[in-house]
N, C-alpha and C. Protein backbone atom coordinates (compact mmCIF):
# COMPACT_ATOMS: atom_id res chain seq x y z
N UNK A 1 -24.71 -9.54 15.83
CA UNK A 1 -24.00 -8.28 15.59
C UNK A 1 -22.56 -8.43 16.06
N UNK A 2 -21.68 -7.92 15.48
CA UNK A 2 -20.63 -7.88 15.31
C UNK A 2 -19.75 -7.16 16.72
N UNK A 3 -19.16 -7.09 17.49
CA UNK A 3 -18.51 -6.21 18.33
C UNK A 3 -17.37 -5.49 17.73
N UNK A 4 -17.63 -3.83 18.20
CA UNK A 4 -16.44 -2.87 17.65
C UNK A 4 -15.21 -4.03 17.48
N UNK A 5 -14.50 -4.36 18.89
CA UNK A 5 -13.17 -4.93 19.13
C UNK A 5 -13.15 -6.13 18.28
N UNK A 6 -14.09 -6.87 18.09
CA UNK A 6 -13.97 -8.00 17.18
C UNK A 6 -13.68 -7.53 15.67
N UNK A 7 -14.31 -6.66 15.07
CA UNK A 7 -14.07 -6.03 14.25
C UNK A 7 -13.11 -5.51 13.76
N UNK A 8 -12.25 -4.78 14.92
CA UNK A 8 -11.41 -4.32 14.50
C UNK A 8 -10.28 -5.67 14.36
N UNK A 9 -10.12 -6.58 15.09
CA UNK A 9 -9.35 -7.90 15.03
C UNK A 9 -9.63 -8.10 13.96
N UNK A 10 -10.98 -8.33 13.40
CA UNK A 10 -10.97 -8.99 12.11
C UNK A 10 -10.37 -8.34 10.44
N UNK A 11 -10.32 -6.81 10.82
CA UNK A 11 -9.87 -6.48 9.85
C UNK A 11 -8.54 -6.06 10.07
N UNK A 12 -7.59 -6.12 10.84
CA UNK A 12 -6.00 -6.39 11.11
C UNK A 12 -6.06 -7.83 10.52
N UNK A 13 -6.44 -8.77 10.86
CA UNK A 13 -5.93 -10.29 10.40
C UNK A 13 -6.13 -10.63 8.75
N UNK A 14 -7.42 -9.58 8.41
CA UNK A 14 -7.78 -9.62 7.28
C UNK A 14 -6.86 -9.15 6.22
N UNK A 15 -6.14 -7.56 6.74
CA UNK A 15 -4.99 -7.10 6.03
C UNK A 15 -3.87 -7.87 5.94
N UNK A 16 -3.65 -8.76 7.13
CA UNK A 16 -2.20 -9.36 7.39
C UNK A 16 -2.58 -10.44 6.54
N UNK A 17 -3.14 -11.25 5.98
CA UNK A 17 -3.47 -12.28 5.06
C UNK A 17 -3.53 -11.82 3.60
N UNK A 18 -3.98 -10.77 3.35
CA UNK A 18 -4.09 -10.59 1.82
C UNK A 18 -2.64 -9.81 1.75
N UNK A 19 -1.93 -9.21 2.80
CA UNK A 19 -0.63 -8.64 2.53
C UNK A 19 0.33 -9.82 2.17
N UNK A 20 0.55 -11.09 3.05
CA UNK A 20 1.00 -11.89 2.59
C UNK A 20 1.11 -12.48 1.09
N UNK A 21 -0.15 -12.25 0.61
CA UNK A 21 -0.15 -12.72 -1.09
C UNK A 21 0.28 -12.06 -1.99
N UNK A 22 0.91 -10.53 -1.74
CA UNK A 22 1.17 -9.50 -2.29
C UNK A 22 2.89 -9.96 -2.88
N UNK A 23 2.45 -9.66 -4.33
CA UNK A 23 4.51 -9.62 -4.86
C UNK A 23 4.75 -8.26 -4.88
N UNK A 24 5.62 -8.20 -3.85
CA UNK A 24 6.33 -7.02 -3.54
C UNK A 24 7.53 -6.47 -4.85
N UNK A 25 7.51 -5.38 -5.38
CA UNK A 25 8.88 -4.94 -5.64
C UNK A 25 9.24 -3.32 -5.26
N UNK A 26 10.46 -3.71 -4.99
CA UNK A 26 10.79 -2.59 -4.37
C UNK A 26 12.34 -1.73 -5.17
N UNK A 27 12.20 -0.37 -5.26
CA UNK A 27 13.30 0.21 -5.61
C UNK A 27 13.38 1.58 -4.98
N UNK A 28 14.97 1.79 -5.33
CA UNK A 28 15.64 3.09 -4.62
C UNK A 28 15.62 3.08 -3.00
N UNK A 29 16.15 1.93 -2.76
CA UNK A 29 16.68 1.67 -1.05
C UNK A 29 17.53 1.72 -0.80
N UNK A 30 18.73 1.82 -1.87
CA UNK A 30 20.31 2.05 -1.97
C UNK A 30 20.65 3.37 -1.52
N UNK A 31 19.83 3.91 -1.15
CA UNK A 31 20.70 5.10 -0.54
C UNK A 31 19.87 4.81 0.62
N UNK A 32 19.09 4.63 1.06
CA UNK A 32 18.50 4.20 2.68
C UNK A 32 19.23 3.52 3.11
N UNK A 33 19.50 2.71 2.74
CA UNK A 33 20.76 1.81 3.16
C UNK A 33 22.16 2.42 3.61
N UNK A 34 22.27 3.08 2.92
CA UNK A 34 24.04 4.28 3.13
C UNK A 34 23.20 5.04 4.93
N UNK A 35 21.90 5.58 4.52
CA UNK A 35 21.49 6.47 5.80
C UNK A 35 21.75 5.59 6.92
N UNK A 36 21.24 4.05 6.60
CA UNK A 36 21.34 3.33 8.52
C UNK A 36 22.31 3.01 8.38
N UNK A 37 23.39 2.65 7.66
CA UNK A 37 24.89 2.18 8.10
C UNK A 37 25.41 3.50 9.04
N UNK A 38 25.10 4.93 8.71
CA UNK A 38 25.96 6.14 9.08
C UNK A 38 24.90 5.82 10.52
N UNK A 39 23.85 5.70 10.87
CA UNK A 39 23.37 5.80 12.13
C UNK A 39 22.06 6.72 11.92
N UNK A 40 22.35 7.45 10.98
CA UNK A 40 21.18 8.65 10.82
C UNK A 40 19.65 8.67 11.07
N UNK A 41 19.50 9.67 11.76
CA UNK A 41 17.66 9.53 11.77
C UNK A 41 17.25 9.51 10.51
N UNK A 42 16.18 8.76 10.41
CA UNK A 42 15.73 8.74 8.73
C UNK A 42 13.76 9.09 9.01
N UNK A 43 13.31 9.71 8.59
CA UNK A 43 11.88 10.12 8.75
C UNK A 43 11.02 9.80 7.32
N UNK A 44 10.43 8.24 7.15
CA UNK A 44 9.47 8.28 6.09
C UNK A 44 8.77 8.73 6.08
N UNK A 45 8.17 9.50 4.76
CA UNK A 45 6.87 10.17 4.67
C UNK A 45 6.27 9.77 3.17
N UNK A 46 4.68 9.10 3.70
CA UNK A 46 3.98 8.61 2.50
C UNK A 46 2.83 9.28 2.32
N UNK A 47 2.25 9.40 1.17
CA UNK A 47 0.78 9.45 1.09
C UNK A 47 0.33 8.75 2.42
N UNK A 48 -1.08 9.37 3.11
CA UNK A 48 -1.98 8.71 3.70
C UNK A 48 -2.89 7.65 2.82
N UNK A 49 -3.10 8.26 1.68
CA UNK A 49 -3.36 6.85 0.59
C UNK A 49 -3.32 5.80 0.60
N UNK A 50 -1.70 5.83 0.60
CA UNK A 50 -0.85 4.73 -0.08
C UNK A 50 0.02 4.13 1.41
N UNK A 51 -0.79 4.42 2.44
CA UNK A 51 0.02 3.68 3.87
C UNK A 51 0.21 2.36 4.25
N UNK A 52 -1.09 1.62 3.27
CA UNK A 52 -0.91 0.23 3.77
C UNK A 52 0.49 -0.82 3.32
N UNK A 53 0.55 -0.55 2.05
CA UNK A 53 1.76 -1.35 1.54
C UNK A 53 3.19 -1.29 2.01
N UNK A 54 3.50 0.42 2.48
CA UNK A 54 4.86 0.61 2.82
C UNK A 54 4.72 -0.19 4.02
N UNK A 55 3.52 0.35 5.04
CA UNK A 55 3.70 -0.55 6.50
C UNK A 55 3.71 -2.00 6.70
N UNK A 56 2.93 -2.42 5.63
CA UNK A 56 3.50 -4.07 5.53
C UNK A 56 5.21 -4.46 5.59
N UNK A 57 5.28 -3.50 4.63
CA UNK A 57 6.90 -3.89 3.55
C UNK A 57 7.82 -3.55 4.61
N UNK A 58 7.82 -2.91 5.66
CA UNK A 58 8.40 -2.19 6.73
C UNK A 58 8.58 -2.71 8.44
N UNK A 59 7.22 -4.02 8.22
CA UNK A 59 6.95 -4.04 9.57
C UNK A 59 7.95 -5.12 10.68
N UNK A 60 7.98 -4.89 11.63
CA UNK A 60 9.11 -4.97 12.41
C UNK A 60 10.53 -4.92 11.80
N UNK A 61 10.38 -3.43 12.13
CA UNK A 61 11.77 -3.13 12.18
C UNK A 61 12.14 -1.58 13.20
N UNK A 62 10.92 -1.76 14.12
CA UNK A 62 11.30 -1.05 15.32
C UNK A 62 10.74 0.51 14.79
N UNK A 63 9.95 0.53 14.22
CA UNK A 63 9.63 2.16 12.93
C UNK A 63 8.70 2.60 14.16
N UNK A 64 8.82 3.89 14.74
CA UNK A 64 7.71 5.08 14.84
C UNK A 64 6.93 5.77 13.79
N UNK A 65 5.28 5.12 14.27
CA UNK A 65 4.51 5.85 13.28
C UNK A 65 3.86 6.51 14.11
N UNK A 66 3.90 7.98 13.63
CA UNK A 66 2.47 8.59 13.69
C UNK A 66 1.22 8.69 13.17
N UNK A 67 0.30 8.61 14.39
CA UNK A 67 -1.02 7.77 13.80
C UNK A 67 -2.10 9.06 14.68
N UNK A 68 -2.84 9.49 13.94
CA UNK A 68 -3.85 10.94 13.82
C UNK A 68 -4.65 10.37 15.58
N UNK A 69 -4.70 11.03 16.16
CA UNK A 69 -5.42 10.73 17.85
C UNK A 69 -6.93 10.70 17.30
N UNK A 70 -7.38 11.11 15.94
CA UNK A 70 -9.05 10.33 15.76
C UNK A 70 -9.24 9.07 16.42
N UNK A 71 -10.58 8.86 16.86
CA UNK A 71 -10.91 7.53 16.74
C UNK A 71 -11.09 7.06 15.72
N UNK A 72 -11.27 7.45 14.83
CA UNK A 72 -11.53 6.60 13.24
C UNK A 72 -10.07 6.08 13.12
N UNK A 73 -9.10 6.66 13.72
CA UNK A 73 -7.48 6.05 13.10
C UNK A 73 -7.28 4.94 14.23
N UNK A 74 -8.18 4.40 15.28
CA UNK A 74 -7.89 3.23 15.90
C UNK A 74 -7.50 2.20 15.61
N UNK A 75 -7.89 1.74 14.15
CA UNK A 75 -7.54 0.38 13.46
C UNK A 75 -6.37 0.29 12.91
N UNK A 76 -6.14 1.26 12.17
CA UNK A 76 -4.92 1.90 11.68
C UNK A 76 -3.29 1.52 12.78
N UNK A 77 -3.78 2.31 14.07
CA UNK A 77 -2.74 2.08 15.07
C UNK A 77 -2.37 0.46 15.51
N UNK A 78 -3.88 0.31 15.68
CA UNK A 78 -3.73 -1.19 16.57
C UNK A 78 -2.62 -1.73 15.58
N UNK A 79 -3.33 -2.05 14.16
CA UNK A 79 -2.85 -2.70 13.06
C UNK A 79 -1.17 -2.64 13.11
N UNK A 80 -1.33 -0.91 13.22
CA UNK A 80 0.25 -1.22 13.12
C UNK A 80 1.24 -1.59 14.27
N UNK A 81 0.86 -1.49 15.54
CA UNK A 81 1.35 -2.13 16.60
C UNK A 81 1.73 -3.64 16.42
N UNK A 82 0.56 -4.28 15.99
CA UNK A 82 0.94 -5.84 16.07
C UNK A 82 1.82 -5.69 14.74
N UNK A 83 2.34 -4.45 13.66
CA UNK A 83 3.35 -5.29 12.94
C UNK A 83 4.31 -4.82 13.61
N UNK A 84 4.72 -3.97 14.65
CA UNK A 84 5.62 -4.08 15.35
C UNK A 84 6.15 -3.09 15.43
N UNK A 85 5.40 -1.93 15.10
CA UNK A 85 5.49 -0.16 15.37
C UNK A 85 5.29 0.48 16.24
N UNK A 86 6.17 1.60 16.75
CA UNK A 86 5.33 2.01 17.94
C UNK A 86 4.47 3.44 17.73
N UNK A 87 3.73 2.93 18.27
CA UNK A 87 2.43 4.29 17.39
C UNK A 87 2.59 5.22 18.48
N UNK A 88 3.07 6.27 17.82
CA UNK A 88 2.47 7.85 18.80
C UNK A 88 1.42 8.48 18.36
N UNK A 89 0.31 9.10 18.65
CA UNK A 89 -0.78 9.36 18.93
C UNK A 89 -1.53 10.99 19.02
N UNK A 90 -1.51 11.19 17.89
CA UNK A 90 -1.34 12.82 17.61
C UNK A 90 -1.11 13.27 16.20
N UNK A 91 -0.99 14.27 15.77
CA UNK A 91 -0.39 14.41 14.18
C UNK A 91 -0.12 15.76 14.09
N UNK A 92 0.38 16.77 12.90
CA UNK A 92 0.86 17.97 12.29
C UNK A 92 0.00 18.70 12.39
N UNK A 93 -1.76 18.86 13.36
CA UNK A 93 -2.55 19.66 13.39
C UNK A 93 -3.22 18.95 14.47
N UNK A 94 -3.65 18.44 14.13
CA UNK A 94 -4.52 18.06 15.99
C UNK A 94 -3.60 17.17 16.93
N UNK A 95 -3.59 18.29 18.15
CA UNK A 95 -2.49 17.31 18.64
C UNK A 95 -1.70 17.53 18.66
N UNK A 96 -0.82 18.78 17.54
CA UNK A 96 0.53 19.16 17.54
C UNK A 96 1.80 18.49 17.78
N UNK A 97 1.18 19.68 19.23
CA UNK A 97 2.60 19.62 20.09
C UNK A 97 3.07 18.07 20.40
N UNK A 98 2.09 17.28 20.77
CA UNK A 98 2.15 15.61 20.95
C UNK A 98 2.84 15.19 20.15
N UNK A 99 2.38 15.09 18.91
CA UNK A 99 2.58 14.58 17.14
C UNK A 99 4.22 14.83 17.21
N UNK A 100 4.59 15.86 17.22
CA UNK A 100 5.52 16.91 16.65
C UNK A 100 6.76 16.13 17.81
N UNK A 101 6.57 16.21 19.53
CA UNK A 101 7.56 15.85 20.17
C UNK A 101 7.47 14.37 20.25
N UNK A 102 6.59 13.76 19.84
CA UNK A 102 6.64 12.41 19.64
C UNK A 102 7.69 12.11 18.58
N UNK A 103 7.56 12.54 17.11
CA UNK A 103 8.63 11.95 16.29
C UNK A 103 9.99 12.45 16.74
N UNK A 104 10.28 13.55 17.51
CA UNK A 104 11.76 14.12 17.51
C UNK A 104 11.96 13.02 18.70
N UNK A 105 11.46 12.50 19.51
CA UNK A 105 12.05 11.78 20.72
C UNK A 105 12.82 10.44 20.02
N UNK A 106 11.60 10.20 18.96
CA UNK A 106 12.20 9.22 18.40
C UNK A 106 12.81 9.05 17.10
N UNK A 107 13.52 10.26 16.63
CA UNK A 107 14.49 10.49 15.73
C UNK A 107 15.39 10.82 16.72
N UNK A 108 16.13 11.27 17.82
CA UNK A 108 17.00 12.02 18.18
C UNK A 108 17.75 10.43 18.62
N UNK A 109 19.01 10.47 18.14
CA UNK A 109 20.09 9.56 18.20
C UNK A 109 20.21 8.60 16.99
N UNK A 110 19.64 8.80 16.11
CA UNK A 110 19.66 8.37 14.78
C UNK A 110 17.82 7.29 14.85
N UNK A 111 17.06 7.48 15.39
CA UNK A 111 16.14 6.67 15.19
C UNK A 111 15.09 6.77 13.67
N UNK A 112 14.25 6.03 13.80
CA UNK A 112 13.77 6.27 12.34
C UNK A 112 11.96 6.04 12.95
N UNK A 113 11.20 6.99 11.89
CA UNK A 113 9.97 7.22 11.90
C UNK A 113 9.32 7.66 11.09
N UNK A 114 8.10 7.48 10.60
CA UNK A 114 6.87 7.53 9.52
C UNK A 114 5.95 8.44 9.79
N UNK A 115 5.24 9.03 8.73
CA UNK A 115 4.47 9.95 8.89
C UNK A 115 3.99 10.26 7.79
N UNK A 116 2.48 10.88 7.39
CA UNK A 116 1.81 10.61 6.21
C UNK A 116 1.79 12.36 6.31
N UNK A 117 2.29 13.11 5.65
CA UNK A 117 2.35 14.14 5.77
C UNK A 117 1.28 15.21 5.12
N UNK A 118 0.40 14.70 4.90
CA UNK A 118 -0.94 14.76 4.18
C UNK A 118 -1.86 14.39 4.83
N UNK A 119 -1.58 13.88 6.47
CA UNK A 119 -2.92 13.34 7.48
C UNK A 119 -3.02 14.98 8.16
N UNK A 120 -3.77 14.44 8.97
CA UNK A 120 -5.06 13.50 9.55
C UNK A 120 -6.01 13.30 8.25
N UNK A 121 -6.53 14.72 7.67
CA UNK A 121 -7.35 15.14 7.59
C UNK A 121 -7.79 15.41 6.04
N UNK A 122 -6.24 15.69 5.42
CA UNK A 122 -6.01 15.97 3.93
C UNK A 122 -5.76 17.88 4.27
N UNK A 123 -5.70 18.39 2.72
CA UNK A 123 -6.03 17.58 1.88
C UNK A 123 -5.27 16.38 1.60
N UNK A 124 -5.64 15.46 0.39
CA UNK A 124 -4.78 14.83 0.18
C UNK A 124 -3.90 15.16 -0.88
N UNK A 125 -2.68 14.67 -0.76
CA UNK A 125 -1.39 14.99 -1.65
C UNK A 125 -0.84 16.15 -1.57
N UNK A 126 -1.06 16.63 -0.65
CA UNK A 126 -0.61 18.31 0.04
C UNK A 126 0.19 18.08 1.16
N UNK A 127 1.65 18.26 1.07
CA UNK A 127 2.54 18.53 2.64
C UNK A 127 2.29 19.48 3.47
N UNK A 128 1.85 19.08 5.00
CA UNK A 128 1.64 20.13 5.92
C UNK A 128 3.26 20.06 6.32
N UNK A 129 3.08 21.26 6.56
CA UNK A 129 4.78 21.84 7.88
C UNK A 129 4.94 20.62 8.39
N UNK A 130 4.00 19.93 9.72
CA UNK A 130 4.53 19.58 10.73
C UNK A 130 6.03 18.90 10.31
N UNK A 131 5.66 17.94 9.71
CA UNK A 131 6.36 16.43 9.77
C UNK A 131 8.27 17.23 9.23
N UNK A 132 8.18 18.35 8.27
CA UNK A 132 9.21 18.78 7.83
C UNK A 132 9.75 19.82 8.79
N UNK A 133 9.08 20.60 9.68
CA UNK A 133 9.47 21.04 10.90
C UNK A 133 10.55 20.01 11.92
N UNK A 134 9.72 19.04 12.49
CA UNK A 134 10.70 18.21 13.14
C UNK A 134 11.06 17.45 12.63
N UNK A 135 11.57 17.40 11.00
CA UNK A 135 13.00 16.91 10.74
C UNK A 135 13.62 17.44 10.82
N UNK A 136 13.51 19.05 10.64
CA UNK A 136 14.64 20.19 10.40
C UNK A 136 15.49 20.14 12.03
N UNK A 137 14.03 19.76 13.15
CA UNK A 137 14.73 20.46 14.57
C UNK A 137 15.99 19.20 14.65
N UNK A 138 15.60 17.65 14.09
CA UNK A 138 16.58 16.77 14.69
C UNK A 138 17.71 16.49 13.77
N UNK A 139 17.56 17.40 12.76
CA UNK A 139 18.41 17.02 11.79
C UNK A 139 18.47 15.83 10.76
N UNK A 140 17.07 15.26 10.81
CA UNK A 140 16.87 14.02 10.27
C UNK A 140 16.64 13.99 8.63
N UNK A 141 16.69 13.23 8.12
CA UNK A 141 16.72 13.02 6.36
C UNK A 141 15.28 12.35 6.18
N UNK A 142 14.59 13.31 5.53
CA UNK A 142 13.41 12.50 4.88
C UNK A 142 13.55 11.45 3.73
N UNK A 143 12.21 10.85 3.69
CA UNK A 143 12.43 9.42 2.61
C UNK A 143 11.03 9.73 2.06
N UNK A 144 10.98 10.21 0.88
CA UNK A 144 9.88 10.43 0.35
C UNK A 144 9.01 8.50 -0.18
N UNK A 145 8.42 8.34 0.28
CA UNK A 145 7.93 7.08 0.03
C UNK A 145 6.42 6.75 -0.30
N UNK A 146 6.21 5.95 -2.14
CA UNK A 146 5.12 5.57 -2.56
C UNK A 146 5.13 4.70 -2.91
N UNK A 147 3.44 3.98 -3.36
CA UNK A 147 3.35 2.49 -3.27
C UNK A 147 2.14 2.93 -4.63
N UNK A 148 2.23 1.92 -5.04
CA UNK A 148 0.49 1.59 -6.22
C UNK A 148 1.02 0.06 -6.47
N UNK A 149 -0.53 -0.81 -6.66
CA UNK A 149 -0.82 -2.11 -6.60
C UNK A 149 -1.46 -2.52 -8.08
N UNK A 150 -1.43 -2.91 -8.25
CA UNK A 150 -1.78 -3.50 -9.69
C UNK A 150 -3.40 -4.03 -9.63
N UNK A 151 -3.71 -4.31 -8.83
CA UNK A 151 -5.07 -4.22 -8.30
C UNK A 151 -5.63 -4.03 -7.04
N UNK A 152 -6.58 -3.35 -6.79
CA UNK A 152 -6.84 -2.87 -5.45
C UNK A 152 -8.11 -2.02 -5.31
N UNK A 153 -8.16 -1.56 -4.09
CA UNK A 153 -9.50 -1.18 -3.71
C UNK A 153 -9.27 0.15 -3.33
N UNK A 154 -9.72 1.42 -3.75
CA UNK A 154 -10.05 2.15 -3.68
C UNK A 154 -10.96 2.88 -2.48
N UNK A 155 -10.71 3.55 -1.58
CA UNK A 155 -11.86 3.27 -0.27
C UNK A 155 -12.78 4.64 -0.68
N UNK A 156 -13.67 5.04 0.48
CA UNK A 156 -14.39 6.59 -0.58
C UNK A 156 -14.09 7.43 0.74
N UNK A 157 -12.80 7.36 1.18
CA UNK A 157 -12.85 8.40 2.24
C UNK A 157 -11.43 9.56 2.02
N UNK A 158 -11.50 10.49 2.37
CA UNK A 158 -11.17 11.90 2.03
C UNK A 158 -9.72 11.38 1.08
N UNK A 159 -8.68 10.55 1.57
CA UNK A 159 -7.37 10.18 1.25
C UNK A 159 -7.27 8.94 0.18
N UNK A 160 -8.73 8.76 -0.10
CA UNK A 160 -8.88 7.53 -1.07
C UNK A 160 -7.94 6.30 -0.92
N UNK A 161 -7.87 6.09 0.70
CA UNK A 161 -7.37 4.93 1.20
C UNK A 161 -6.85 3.45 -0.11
N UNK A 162 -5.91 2.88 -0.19
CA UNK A 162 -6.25 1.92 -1.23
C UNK A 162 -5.60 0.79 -0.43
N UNK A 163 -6.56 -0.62 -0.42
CA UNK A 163 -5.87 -1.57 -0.22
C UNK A 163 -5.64 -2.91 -1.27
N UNK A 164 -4.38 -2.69 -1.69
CA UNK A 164 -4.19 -4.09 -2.69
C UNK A 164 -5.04 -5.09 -2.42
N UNK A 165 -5.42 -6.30 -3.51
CA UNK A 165 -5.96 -6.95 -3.61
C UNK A 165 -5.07 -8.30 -3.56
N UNK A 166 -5.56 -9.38 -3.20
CA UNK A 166 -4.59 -10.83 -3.32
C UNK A 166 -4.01 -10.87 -4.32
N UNK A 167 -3.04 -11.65 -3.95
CA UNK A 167 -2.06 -11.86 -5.55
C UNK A 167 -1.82 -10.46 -5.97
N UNK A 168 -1.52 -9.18 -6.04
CA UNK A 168 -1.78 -8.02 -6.72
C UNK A 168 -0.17 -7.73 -6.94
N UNK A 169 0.32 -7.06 -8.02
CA UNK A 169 1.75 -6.63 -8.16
C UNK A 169 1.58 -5.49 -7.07
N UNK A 170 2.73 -5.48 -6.31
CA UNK A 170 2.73 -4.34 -5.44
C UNK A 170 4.50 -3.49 -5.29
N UNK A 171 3.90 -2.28 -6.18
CA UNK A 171 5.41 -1.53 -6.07
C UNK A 171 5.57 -0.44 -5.24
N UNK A 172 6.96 -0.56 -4.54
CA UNK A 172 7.27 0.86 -3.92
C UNK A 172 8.42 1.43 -4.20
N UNK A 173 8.43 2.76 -4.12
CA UNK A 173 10.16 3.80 -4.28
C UNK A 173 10.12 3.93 -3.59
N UNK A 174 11.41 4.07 -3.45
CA UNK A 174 12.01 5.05 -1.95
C UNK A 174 12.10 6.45 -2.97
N UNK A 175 11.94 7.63 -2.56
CA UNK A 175 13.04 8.65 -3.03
C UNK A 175 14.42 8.71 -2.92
N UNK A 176 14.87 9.65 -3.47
CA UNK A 176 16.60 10.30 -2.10
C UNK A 176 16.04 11.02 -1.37
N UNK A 177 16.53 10.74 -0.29
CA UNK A 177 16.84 11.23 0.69
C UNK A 177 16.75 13.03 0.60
N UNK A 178 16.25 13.44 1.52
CA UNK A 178 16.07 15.12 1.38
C UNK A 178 16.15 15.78 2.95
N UNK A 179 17.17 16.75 2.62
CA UNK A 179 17.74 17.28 3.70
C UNK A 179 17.16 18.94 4.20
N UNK A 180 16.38 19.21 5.12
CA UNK A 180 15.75 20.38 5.27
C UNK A 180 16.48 21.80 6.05
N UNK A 181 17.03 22.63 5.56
CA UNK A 181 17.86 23.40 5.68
C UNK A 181 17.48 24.47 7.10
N UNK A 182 18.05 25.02 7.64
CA UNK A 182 17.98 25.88 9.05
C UNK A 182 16.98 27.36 8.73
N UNK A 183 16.17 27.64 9.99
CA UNK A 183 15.49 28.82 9.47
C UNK A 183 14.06 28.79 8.35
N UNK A 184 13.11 30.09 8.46
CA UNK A 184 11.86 29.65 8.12
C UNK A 184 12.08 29.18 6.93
N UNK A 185 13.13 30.15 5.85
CA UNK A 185 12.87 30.31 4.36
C UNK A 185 13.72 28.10 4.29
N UNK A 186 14.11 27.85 4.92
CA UNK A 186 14.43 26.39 5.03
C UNK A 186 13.41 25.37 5.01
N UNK A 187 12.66 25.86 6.05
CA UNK A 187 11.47 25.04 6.37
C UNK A 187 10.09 24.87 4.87
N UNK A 188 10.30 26.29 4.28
CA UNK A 188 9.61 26.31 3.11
C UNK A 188 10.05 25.60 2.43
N UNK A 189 11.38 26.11 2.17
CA UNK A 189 12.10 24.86 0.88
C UNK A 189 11.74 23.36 0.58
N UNK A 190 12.40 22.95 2.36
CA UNK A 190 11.98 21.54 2.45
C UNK A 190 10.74 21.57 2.09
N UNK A 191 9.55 22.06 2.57
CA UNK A 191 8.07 21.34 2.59
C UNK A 191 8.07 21.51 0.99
N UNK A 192 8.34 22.44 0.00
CA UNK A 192 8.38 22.48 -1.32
C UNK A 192 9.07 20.85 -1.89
N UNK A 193 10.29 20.63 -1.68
CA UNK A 193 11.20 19.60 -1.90
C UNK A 193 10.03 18.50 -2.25
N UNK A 194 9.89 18.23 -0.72
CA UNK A 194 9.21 17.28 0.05
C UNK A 194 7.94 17.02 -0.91
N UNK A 195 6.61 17.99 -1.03
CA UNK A 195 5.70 17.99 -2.19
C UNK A 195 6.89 17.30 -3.43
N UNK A 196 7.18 17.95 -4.17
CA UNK A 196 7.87 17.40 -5.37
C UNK A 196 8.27 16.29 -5.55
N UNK A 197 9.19 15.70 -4.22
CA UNK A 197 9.53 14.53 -4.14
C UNK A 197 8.55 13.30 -3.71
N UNK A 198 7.49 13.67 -3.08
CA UNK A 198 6.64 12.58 -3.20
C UNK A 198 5.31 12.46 -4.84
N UNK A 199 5.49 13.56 -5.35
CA UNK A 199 4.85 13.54 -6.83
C UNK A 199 5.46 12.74 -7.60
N UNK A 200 6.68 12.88 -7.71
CA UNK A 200 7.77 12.15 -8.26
C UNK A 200 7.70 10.49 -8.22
N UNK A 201 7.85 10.60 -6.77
CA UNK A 201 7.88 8.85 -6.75
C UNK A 201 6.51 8.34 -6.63
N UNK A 202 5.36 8.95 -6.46
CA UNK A 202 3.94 8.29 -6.95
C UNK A 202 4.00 8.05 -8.38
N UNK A 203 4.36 8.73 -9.22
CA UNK A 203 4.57 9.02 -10.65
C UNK A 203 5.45 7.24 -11.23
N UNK A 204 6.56 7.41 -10.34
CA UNK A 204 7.61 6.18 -10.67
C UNK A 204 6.91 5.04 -10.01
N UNK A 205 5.79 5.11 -9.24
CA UNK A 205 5.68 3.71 -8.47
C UNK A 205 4.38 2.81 -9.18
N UNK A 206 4.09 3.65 -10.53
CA UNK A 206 2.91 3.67 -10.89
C UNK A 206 3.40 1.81 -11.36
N UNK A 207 2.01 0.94 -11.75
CA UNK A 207 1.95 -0.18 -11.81
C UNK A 207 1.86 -0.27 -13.12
């Protein structure tokens, strides 16, 4: 029998090997690019879906993710630690307040951070407040961000997890950039935006 911890090792090494075989393409980073030259906090937000590919495509480069305080999201975190993330531990409903002052600590001075704005729990493809709340408090620019693989696996759990397959075409968008305005009727807007703009680029990232 297998041990939890071995397990979970084995399926981090397992992802980090078939990610390697993956042909990446990537578009609409040209304006992400304008955001880190100015210094700006930048806050990705993906499908919970579609998390594995961006965090490959992403990893070490110093990114705060928020990762749901379930134990079922243990693998998830570890995983993304060793690519070189620092996981805070909480999310936009369980956990809140954690979730919520975790990303502003690490947006405030231009930092940058991830968030599936559709976790823990789902539904899926639905924006909760949180994640567009504390962009509004730090002033940070969201990055609406999706991925689809040309072949891949489908998982059967609430967010229909997908992980590309070897060799698999693997595309991602960035959106533009989206700026969440002061005050509640702001906070609506954005989370409206925010929905739209990640429909959008699932739509464009299609394979």
């Amino acid at each position: 029998m297998t041990a939890p911890g071995s397990a979970r090792h084995a399926a981090r090494w397992l992802a980090a090997g078939i990610a390697r075989t993956w042909r990446v393409e990537v578009e609409g980073e040209r304006g992400l690019a304008a955001l880190r030259r100015a210094r700006a906090p930048v806050l990705f937000a993906v499908w919970h879906g579609q998390l594995l590919a961006p965090l490959w495509h992403r990893r070490r480069q110093g990114i705060t993710l928020l990762v749901s305080g379930h134990r079922d999201a243990a693998v998830l975190a570890e995983a993304a630690q060793r690519w070189g993330y620092r996981v805070v531990r909480g999310s936009s409903t369980r956990g809140r307040v954690r979730g919520l002052m975790g990303l502003m600590r690490s947006l405030a001075g231009g930092g940058v951070a991830a968030v599936a704005p559709d976790g823990p729990r789902g539904p899926s493809g639905i924006v909760k407040a949180g994640a567009v709340a504390a962009a509004q408090r730090v002033g940070a620019a969201i990055v609406p961000v999706a991925a689809c693989a040309s072949r891949g696996v489908r998982l059967g759990s609430w967010d229909g997890f997908t992980i590309p397959l070897p060799l698999s075409r693997v595309r991602i968008v960035y959106g533009q950039p989206l700026r969440v305005d002061p005050g509640t009727d702001g906070l609506a807007r954005g989370r409206e935006e925010l929905q739209l703009a990640l429909e959008r680029a699932t739509e464009a990232a299609r394979c």
